[in-house]
Protein backbone atom coordinates (compact mmCIF):
# COMPACT_ATOMS: atom_id res chain seq x y z
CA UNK A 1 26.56 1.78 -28.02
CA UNK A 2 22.87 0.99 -26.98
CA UNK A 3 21.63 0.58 -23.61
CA UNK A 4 19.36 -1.91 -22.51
CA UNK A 5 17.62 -1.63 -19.29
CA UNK A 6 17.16 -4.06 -17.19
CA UNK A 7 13.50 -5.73 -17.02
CA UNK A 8 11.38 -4.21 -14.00
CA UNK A 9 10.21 -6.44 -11.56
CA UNK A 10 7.02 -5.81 -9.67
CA UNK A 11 6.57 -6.72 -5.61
CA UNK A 12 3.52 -6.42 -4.19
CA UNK A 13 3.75 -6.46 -0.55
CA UNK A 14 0.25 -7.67 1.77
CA UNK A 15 -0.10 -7.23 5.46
CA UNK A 16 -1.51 -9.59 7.52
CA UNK A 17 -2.84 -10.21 11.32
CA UNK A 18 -5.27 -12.86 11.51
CA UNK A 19 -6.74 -12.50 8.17
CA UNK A 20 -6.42 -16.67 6.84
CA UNK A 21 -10.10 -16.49 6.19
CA UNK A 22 -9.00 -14.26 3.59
CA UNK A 23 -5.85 -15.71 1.92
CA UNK A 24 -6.97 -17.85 -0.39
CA UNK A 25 -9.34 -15.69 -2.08
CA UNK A 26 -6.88 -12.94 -1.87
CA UNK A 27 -4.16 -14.83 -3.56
CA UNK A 28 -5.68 -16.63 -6.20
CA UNK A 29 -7.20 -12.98 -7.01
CA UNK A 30 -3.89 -11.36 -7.10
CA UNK A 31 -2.23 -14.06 -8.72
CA UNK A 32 -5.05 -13.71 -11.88
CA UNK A 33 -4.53 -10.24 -11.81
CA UNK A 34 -0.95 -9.99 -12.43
CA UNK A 35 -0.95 -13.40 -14.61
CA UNK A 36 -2.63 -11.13 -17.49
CA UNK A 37 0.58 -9.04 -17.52
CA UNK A 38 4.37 -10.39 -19.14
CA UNK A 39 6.14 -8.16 -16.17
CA UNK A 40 8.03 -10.20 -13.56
CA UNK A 41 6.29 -10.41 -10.23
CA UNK A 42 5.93 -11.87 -6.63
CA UNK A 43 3.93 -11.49 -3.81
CA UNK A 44 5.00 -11.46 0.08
CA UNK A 45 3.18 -11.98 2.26
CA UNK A 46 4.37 -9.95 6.07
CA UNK A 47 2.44 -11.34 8.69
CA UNK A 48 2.13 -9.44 12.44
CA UNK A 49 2.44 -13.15 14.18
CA UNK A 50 -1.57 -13.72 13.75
CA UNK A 51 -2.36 -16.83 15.89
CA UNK A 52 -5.71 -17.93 13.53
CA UNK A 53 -3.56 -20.30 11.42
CA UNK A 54 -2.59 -17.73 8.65
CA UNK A 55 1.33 -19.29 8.36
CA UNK A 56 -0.35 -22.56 7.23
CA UNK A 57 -2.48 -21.00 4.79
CA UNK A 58 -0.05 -19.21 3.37
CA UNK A 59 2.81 -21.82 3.50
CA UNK A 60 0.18 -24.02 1.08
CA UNK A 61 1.00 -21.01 -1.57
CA UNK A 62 4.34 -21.09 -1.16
CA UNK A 63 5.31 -24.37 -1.27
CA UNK A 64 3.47 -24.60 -4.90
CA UNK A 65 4.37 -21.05 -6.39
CA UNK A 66 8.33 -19.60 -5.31
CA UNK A 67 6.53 -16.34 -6.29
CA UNK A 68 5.23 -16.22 -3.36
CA UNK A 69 6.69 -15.54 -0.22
CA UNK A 70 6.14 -15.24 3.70
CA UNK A 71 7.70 -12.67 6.23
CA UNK A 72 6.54 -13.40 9.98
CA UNK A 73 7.41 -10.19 12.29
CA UNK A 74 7.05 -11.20 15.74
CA UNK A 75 6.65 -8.56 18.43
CA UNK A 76 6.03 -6.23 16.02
CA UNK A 77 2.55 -4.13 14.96
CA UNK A 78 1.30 -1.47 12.31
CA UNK A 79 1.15 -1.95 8.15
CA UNK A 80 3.62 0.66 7.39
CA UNK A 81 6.61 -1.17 9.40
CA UNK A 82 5.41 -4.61 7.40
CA UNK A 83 5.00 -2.73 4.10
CA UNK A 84 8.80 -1.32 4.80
CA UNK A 85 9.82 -5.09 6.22
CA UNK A 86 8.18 -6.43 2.93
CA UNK A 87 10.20 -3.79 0.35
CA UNK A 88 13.26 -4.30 2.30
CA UNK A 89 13.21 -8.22 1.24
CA UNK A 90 13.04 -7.88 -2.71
CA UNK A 91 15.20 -6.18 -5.29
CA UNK A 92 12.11 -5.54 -7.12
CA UNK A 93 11.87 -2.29 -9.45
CA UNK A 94 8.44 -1.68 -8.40
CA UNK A 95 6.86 -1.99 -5.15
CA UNK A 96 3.17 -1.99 -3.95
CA UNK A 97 0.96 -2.28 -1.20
CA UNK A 98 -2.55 -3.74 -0.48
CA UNK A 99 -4.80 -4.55 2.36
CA UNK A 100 -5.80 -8.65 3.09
CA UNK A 101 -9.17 -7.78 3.58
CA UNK A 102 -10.15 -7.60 0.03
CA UNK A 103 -11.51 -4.05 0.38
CA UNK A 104 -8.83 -3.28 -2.53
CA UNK A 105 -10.09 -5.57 -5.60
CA UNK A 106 -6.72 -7.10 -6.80
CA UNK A 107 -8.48 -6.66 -9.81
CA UNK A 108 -7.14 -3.06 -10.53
CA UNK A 109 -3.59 -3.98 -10.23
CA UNK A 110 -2.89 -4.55 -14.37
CA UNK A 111 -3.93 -0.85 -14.18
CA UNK A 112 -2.04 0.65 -11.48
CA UNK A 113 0.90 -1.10 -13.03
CA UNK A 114 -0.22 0.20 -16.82
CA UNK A 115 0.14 3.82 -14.78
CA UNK A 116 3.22 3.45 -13.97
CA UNK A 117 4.41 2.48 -17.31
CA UNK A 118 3.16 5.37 -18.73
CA UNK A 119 5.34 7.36 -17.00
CA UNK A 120 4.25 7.78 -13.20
CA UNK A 121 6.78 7.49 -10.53
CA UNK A 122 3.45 6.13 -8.72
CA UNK A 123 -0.20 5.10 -9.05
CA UNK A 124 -2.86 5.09 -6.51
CA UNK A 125 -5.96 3.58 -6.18
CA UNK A 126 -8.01 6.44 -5.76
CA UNK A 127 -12.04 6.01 -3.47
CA UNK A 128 -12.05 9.77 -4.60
CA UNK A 129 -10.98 9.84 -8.56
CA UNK A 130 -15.08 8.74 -9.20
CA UNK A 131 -18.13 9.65 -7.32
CA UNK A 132 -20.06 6.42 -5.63
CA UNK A 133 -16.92 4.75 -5.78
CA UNK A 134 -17.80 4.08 -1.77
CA UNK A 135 -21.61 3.35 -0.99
CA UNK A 136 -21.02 0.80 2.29
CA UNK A 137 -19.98 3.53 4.57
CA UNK A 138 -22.06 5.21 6.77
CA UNK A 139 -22.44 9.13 7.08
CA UNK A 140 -20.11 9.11 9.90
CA UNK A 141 -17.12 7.02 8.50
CA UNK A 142 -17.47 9.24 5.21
CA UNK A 143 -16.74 12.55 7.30
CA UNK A 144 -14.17 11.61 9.20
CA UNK A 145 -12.22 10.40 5.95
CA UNK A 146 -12.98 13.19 4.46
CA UNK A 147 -11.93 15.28 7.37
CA UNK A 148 -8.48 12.96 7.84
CA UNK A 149 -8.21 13.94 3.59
CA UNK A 150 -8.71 18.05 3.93
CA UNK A 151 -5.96 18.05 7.02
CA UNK A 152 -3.40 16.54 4.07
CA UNK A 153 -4.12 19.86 2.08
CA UNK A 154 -1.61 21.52 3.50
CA UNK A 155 1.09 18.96 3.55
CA UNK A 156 0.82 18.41 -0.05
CA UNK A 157 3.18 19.59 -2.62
CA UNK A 158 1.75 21.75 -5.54
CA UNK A 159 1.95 19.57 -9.03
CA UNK A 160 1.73 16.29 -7.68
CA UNK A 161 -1.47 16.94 -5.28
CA UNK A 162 -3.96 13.75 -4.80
CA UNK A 163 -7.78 13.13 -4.08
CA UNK A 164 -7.02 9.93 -2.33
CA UNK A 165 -3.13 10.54 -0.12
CA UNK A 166 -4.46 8.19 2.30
CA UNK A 167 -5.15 5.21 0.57
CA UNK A 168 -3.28 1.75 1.12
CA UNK A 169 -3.58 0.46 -2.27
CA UNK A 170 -0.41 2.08 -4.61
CA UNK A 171 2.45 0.88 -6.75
CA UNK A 172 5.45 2.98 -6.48
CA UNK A 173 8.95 3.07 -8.37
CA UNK A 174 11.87 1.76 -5.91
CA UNK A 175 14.12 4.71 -6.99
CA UNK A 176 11.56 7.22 -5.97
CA UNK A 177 11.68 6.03 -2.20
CA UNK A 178 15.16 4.75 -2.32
CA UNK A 179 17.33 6.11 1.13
CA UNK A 180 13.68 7.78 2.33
CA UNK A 181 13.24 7.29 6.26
CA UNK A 182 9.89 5.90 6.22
CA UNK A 183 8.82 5.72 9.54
CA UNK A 184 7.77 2.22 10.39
CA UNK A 185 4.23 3.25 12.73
CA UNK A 186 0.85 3.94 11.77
CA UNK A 187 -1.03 2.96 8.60
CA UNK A 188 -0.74 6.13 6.02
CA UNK A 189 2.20 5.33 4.18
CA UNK A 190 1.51 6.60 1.18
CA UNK A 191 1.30 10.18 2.85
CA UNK A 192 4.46 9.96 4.32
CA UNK A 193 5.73 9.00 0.72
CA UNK A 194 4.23 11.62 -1.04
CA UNK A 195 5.84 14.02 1.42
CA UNK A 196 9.17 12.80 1.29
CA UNK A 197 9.26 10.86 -1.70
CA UNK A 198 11.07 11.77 -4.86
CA UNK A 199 7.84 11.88 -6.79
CA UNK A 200 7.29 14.17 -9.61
CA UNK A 201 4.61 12.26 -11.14
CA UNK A 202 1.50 10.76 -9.73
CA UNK A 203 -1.42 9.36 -11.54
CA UNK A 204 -4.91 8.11 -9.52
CA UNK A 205 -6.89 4.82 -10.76
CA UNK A 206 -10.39 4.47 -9.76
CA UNK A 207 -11.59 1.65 -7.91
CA UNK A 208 -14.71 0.61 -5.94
CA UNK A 209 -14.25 -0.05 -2.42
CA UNK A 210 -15.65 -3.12 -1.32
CA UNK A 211 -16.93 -4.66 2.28
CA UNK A 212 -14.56 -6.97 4.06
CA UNK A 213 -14.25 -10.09 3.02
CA UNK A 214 -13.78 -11.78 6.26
CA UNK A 215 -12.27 -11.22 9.85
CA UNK A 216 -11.99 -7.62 11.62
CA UNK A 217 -10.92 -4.26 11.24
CA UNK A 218 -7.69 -3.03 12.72
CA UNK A 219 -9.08 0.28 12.79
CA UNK A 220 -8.81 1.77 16.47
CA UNK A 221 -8.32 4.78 18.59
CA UNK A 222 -4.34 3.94 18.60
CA UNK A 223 -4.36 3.79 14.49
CA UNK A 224 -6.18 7.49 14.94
CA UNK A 225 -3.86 8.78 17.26
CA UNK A 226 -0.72 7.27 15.50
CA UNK A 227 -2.04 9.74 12.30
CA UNK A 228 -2.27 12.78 14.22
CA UNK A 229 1.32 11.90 15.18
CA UNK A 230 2.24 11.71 11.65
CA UNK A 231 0.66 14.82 10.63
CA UNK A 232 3.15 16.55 13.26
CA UNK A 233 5.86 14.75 12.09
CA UNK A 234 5.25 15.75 8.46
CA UNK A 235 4.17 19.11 9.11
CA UNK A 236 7.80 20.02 11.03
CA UNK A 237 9.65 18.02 7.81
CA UNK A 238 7.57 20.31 5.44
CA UNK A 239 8.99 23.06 6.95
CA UNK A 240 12.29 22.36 8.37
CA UNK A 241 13.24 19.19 5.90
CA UNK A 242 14.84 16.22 6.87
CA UNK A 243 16.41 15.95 10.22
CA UNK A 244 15.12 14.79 13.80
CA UNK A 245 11.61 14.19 13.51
């Protein structure tokens, strides 16, 4: 007797606060991304509560395309608890992440989803797989990524190690994460998930990182502080395992 598997289904999950300068761009991108594809997709949107009119903006998608959908979490901060609010609203296969601010092009989703399908229990969009891949920074902002990179060394496993762990642009296979306690603070959630993740296999896609589009960082001394606290956390799993963290 054969056995056919069911058809995967891709989610991509997109954090907002106060980015509806951005929407509209940002979805019609995504949406002619993934339209070159035959796979089976949708797109929610998990807002923080933004007060700059990004529910309307948004709404205007959904009420023309089911596909896509809107999450508002109200008294509620950080993209890791939204990406985790997001992936715990879909029975997609596939799940992926991706900033608002259109510093990820939505461009390189066919291939992060073309890495998975050759095998990869997850694909990253890598600043690190290609030199020059990030000329807008300043000397400053390079060092301490690079610096917040090396401290990751240690954490990673051997076989599945990764130029880019802290990057917020990945597709990852549901089963791979399945029953993982993600912690819902902070913004490196791919870390976490490369940590405690069932991955085995891990491929890196190459993209350009652009300026933002529109609107302002969320980058701050709590989202610094809130990855040391991580790195803790992870570090005590690493060597202890799973329990009280």
């Amino acid at each position: 007797m054969t056995t056919v598997s069911a058809p995967e289904k891709f989610a991509l999950v997109i954090p907002t606060l106060n980015e509806a300068a951005n929407i509209p761009t940002l979805i019609d991108r995504v949406q002619t991304a993934l339209a070159r594809g035959d796979m089976d997709c949708e797109i929610l949107i998990v807002d923080d509560d933004s007060q700059d009119g990004t529910a309307e903006v948004v709404d205007a998608y959904v009420r023309r395309d089911p596909r896509v959908r809107f999450f508002v979490r109200r008294g509620q901060r950080g993209l890791a608890g939204a990406v985790i609010h997001g992936w715990a609203h879909t029975d997609a296969t596939l799940l992926g992440v991706m900033d608002a601010d259109l510093q990820h092009p939505p461009e390189t989703l066919p291939d992060l989803l073309a890495g998975i399908r050759d095998g990869n229990d997850i694909a990253i969009a890598s600043r690190y797989a290609n030199k020059n891949s990030i000329s807008n920074w300043n000397a400053i902002r390079h060092l301490i990524s690079r610096f917040s990179t090396w401290a990751t060394l240690p954490l990673q496993r051997p076989g599945i190690r990764v130029k880019d762990p802290l990057s917020g642009f990945f597709v990852v296979r549901r089963e791979c994460i399945e029953d993982v306690d993600l912690q819902p603070y902070g913004f490196k959630i791919l870390l976490e998930i490369l940590v405690k993740g069932r991955i085995q296999h891990a491929v890196e896609v190459p993209f350009r990182f652009s300026a933002r589009y529109a609107g302002k960082s969320k980058a701050d001394v709590r989202v610094a502080l809130e990855y040391f606290s991580l790195l803790g956390k992870l570090s005590r799993y690493a060597i202890f395992g799973p329990g009280p963290q």
